[in-house]
N, C-alpha and C. Protein backbone atom coordinates (compact mmCIF):
# COMPACT_ATOMS: atom_id res chain seq x y z
N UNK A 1 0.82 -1.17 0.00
CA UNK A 1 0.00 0.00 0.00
C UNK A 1 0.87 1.24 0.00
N UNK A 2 -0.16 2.41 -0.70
CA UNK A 2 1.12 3.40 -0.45
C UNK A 2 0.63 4.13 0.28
N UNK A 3 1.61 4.83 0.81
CA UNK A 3 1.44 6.08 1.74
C UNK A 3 0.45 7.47 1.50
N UNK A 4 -0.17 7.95 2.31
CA UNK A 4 -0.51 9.52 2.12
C UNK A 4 0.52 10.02 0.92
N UNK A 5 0.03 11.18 0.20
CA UNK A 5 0.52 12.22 -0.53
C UNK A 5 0.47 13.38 1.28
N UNK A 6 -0.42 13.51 1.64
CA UNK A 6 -0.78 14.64 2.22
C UNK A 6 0.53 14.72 3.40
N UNK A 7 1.00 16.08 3.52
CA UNK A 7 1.91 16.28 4.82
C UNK A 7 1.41 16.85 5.82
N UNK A 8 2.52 16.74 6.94
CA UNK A 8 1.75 17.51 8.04
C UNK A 8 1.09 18.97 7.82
N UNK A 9 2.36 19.87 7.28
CA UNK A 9 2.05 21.42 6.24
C UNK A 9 0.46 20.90 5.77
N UNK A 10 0.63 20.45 4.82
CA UNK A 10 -0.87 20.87 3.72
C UNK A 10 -1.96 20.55 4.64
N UNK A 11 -1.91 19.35 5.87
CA UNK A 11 -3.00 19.38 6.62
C UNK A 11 -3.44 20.60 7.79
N UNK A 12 -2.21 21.11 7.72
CA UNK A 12 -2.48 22.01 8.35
C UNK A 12 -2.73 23.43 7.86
N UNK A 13 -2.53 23.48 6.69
CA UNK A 13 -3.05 24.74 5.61
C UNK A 13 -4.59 24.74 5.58
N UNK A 14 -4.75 23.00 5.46
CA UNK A 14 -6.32 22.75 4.92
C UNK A 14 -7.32 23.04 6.09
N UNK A 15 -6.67 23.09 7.75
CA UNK A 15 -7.49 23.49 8.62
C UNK A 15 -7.40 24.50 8.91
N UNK A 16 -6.73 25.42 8.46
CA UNK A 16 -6.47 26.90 8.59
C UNK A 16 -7.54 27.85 7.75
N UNK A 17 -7.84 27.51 6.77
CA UNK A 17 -8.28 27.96 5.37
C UNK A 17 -9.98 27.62 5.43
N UNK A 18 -10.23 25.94 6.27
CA UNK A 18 -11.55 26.32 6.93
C UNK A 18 -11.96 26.34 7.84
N UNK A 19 -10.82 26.93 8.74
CA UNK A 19 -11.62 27.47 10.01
C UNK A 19 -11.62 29.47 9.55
N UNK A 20 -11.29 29.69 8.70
CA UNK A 20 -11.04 31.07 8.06
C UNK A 20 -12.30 31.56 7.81
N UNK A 21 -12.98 30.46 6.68
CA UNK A 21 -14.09 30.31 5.92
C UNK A 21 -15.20 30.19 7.02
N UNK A 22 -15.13 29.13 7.80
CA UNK A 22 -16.43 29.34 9.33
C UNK A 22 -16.38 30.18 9.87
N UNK A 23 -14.77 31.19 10.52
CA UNK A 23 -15.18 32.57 11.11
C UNK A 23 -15.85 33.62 10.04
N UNK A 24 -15.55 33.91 8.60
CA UNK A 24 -16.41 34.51 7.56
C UNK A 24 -17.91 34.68 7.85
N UNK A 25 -17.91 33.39 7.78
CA UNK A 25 -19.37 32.88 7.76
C UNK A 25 -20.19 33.53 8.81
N UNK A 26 -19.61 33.47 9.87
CA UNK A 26 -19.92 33.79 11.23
C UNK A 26 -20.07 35.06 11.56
N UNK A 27 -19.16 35.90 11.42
CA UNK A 27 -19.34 37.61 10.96
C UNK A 27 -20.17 37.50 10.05
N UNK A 28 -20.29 37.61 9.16
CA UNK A 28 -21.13 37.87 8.02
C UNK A 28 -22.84 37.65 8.81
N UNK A 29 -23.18 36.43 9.77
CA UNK A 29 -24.19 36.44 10.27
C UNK A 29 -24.55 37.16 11.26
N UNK A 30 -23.57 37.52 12.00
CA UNK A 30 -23.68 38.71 13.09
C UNK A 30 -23.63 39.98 12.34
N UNK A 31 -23.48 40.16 11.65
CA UNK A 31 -23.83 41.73 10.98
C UNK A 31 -24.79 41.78 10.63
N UNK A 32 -25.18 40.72 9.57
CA UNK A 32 -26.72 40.66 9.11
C UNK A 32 -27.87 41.03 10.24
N UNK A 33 -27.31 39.76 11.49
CA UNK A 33 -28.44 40.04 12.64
C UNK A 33 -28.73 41.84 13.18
N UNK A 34 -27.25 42.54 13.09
CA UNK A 34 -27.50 43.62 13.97
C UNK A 34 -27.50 44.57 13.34
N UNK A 35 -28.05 44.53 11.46
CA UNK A 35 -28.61 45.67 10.60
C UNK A 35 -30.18 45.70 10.85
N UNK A 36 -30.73 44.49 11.06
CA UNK A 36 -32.44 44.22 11.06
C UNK A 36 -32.59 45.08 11.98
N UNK A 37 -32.03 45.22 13.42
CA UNK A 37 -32.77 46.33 14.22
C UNK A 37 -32.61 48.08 14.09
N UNK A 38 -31.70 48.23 13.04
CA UNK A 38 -31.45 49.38 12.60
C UNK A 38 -32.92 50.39 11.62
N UNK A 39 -33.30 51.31 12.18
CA UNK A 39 -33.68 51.88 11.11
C UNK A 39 -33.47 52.79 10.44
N UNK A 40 -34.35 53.66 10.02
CA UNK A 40 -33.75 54.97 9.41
C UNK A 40 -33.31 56.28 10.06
N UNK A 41 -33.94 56.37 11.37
CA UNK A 41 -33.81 57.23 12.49
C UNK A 41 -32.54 57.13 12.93
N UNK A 42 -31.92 55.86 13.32
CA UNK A 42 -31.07 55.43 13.50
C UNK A 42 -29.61 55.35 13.14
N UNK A 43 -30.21 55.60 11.82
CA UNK A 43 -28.80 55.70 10.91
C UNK A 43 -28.30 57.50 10.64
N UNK A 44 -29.32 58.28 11.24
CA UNK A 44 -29.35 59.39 10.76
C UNK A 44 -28.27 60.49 11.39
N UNK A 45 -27.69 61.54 10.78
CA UNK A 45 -27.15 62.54 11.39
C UNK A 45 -27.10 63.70 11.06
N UNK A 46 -27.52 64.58 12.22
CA UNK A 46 -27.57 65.92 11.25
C UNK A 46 -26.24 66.70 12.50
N UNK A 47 -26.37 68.12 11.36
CA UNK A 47 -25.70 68.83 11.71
C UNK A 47 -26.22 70.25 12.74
N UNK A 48 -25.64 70.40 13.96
CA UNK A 48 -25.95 71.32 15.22
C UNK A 48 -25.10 72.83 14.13
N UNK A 49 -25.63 73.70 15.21
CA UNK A 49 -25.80 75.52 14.78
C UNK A 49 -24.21 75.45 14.84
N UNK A 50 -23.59 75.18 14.98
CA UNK A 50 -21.58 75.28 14.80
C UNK A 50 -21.16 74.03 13.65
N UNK A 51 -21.46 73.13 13.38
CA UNK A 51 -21.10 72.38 12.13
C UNK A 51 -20.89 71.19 12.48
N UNK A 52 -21.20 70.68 13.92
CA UNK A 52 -20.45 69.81 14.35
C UNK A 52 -22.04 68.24 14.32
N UNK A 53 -21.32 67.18 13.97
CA UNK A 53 -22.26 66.20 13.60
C UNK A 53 -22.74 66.02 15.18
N UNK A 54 -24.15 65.82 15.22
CA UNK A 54 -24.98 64.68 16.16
C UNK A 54 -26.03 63.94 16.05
N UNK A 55 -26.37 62.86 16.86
CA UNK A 55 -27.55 62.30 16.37
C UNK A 55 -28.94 62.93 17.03
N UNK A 56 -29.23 63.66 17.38
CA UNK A 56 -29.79 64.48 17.02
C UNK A 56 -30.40 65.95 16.14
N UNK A 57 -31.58 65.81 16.24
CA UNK A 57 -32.19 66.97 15.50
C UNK A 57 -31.57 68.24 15.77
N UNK A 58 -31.79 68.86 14.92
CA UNK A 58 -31.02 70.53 15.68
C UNK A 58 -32.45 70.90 16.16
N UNK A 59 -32.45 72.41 16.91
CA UNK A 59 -33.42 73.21 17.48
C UNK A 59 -33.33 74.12 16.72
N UNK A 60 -34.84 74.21 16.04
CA UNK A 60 -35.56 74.90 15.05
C UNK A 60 -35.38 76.75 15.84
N UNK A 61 -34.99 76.67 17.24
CA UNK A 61 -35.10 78.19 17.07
C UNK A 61 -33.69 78.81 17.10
N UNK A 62 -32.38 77.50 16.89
CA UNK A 62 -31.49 78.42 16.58
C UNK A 62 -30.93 77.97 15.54
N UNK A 63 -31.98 77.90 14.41
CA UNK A 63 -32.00 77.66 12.70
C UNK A 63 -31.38 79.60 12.27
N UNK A 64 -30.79 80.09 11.79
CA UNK A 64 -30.38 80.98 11.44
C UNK A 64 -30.27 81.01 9.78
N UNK A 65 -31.58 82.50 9.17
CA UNK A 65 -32.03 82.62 8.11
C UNK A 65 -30.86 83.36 7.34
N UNK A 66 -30.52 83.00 5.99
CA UNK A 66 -29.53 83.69 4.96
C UNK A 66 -30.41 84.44 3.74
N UNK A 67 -30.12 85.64 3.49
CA UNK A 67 -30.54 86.10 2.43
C UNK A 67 -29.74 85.90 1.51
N UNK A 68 -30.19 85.52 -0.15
CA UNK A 68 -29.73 85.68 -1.09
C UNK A 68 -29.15 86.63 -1.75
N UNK A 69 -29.28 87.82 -1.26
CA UNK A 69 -28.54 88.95 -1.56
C UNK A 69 -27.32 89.21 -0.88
N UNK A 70 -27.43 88.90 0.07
CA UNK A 70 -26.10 88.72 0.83
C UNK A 70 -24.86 88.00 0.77
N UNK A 71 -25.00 87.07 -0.04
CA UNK A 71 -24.10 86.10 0.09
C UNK A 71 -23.69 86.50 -1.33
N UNK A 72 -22.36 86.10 -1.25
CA UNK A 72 -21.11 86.58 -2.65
C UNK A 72 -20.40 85.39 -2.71
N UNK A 73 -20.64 84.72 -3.76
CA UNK A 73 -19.83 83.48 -4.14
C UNK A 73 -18.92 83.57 -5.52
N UNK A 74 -17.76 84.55 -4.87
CA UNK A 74 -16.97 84.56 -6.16
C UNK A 74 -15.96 85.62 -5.70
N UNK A 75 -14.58 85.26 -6.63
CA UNK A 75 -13.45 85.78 -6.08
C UNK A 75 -13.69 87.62 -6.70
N UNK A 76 -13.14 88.17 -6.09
CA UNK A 76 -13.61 90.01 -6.11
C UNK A 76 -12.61 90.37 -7.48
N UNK A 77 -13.32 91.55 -7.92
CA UNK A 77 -12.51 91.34 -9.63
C UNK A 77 -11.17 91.90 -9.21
N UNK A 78 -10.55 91.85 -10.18
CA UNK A 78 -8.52 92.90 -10.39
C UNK A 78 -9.34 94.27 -9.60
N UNK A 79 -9.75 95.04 -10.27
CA UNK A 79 -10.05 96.59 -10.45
C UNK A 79 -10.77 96.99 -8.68
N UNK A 80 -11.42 95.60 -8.07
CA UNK A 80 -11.98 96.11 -6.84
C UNK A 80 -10.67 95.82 -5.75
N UNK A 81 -9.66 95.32 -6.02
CA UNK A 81 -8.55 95.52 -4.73
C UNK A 81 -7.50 96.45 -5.11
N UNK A 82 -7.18 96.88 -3.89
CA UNK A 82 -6.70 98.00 -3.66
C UNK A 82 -5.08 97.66 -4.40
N UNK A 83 -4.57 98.73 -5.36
CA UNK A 83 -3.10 98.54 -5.66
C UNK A 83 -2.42 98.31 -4.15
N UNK A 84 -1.10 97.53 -4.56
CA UNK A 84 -0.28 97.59 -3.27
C UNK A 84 1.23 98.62 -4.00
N UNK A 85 1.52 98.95 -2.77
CA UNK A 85 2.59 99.90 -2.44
C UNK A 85 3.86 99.62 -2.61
N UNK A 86 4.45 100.04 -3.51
CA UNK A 86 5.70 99.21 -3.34
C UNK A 86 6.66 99.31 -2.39
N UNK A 87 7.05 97.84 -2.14
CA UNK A 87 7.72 97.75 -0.95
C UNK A 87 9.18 98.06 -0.90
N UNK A 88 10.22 98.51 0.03
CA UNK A 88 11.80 98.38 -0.22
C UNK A 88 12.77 97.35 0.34
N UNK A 89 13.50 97.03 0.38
CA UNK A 89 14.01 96.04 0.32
C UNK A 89 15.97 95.32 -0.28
N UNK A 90 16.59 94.98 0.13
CA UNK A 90 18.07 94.81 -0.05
C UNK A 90 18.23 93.39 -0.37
N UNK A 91 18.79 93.20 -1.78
CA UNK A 91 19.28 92.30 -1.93
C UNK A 91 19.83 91.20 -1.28
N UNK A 92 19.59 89.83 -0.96
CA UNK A 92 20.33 89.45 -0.06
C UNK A 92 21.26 88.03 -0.95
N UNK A 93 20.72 87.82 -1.93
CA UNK A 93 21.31 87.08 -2.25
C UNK A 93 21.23 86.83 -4.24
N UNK A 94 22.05 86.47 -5.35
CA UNK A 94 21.53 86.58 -6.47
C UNK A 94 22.26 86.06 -7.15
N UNK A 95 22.05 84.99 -8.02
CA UNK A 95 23.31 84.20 -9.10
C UNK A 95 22.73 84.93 -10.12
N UNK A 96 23.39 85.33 -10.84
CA UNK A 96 23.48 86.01 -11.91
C UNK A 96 23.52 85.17 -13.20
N UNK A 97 24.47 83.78 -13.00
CA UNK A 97 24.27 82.06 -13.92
C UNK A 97 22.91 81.47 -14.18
N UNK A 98 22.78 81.29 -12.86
CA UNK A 98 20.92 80.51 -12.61
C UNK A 98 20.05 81.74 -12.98
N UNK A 99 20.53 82.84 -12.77
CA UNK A 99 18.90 84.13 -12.96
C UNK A 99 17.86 83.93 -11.98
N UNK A 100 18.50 83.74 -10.63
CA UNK A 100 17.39 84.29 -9.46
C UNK A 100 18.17 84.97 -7.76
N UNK A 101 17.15 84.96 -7.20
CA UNK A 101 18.20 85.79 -6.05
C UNK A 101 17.06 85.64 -4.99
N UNK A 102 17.04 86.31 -3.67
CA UNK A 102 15.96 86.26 -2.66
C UNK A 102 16.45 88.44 -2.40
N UNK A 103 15.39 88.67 -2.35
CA UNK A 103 15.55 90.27 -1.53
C UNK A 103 14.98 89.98 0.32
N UNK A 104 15.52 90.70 0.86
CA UNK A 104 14.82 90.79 2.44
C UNK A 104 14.29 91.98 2.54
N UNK A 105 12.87 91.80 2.48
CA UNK A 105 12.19 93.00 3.07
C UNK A 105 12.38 93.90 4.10
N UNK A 106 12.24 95.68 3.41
CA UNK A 106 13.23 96.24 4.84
C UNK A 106 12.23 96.46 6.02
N UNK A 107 11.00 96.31 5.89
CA UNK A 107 9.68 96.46 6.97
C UNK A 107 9.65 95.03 7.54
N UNK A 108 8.97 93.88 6.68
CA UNK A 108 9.10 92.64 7.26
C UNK A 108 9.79 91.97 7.98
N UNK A 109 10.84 91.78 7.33
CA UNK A 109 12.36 91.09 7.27
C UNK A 109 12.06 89.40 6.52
N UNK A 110 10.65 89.58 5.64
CA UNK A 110 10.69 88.64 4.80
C UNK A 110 11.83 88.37 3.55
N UNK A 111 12.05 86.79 3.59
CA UNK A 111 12.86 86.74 2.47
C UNK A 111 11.94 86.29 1.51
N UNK A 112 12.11 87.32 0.01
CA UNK A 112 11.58 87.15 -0.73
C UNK A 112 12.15 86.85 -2.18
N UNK A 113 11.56 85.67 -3.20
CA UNK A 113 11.94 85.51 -4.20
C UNK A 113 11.75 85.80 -5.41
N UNK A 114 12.90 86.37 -6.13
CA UNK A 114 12.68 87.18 -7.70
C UNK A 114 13.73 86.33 -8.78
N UNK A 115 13.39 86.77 -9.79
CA UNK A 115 13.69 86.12 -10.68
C UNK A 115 14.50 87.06 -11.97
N UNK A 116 14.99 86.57 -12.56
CA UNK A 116 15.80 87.53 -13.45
C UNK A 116 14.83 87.81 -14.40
N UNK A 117 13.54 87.53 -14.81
CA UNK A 117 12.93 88.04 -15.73
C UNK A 117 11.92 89.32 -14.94
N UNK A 118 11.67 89.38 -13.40
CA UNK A 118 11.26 90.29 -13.05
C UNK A 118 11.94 92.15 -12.68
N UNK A 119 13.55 91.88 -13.33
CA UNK A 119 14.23 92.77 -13.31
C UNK A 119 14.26 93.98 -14.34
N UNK A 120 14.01 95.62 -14.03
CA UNK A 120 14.32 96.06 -15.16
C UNK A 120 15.85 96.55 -14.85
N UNK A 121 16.20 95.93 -14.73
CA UNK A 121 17.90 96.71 -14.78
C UNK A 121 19.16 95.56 -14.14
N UNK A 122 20.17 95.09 -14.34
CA UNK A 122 20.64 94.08 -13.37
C UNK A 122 21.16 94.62 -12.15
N UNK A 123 20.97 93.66 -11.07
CA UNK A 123 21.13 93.68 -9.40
C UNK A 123 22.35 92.76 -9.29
N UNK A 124 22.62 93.10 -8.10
CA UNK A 124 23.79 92.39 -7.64
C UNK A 124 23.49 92.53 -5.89
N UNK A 125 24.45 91.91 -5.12
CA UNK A 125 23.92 91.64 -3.95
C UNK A 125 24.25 93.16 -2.92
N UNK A 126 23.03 93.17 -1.64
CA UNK A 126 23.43 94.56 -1.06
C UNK A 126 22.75 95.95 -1.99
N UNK A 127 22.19 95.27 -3.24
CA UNK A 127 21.54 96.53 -3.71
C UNK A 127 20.45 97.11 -2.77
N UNK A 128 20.13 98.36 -3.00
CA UNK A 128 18.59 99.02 -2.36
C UNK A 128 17.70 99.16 -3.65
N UNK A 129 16.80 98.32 -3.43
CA UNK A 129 16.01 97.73 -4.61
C UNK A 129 13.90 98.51 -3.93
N UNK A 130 12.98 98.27 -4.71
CA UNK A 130 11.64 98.19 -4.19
C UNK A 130 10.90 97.86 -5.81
N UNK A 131 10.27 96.77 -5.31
CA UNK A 131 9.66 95.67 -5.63
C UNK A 131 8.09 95.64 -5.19
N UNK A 132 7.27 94.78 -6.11
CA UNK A 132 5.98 94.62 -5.89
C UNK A 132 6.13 92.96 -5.18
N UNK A 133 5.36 93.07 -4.65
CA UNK A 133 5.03 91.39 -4.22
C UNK A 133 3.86 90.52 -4.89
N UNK A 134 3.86 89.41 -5.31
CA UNK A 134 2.88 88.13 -5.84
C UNK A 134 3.05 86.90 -5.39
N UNK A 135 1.98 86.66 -5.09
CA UNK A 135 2.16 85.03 -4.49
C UNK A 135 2.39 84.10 -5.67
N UNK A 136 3.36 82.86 -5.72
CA UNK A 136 3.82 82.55 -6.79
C UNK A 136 3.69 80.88 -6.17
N UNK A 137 3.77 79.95 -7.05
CA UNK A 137 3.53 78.52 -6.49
C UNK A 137 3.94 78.30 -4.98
N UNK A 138 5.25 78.79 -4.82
CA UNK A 138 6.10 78.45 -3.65
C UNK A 138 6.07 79.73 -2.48
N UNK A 139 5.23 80.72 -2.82
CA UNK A 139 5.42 81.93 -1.71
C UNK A 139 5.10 83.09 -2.62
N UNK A 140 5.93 83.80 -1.68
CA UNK A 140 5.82 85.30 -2.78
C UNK A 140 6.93 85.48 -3.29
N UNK A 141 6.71 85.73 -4.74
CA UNK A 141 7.63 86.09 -5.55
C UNK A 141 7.89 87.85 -5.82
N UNK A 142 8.78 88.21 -5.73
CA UNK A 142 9.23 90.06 -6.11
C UNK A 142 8.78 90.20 -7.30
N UNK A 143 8.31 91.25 -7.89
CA UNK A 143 7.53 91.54 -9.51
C UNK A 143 8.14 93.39 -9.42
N UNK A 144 8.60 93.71 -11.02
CA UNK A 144 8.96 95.10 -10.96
C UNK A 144 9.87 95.50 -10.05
N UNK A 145 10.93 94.78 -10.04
CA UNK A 145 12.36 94.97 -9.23
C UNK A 145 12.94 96.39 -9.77
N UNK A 146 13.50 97.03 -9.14
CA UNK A 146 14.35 98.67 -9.69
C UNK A 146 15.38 98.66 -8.26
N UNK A 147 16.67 99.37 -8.73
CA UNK A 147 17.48 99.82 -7.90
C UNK A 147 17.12 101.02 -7.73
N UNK A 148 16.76 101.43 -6.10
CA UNK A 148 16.87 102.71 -5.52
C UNK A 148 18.44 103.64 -5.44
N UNK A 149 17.90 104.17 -6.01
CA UNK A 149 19.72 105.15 -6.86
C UNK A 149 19.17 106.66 -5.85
């Protein structure tokens, strides 16, 4: 006669795999059981007068009414903000190879970044420069660079 194929391993894979399948099984029936007593009340959530979730209803008397005239959903045009001032500011740093540099603001003491295409004239480091500011991917970038002469 011959022997088993089967080893200790594979018999023990094969009881692993369905006792896996009976715990499945088993969750799967305890969830089922403890959706039936759920209803719709139950499942529900609203939102209280500050934003914050509960399962309860809010109170209808501190429901707070919005007029449609009031509300502005949209960014304000170029022409309604105010020009900005140009700022002054000293070179603090500038490769002249790469074509960029940082200025330090002389009010802030922000370091700010410009670029060699925002120059009308070339800079070098320690200049007295004034510059516009723009927010640029990475921060604010200097716009309309000039040496104060």
């Amino acid at each position: 006669m011959a022997r088993s194929q089967d080893t200790f391993s594979k018999r023990e894979r094969e009881k692993q795999r369905v006792k896996k399948q009976q715990d499945k099984r088993d969750k799967m029936k305890e969830r089922k059981a403890n959706e039936k007593g759920k209803n719709l009340e139950d499942m529900m959530a609203y939102l209280d007068e500050n934003g914050n979730l509960t399962d309860t209803p809010p109170d209808p008397k501190k429901k707070k009414i919005f007029r449609v005239e009031d509300m502005h959903i949209s960014v304000p045009k170029g022409n309604e903000r105010e020009p900005e001032a140009p700022r002054r500011g000293t070179v603090a740093f500038f490769n002249t190879q790469k074509g960029f540099g940082f200025i330090n603001d002389a009010d802030s003491r922000e370091r700010i970044f410009v670029h060699a295409n925002e120059l009308s004239e070339p800079i070098q480091e320690n200049d007295k420069v004034t510059f516009l500011v723009q927010s640029g991917p990475k921060g604010p970038v200097a716009t309309n660079v000039t040496i104060v002469k």
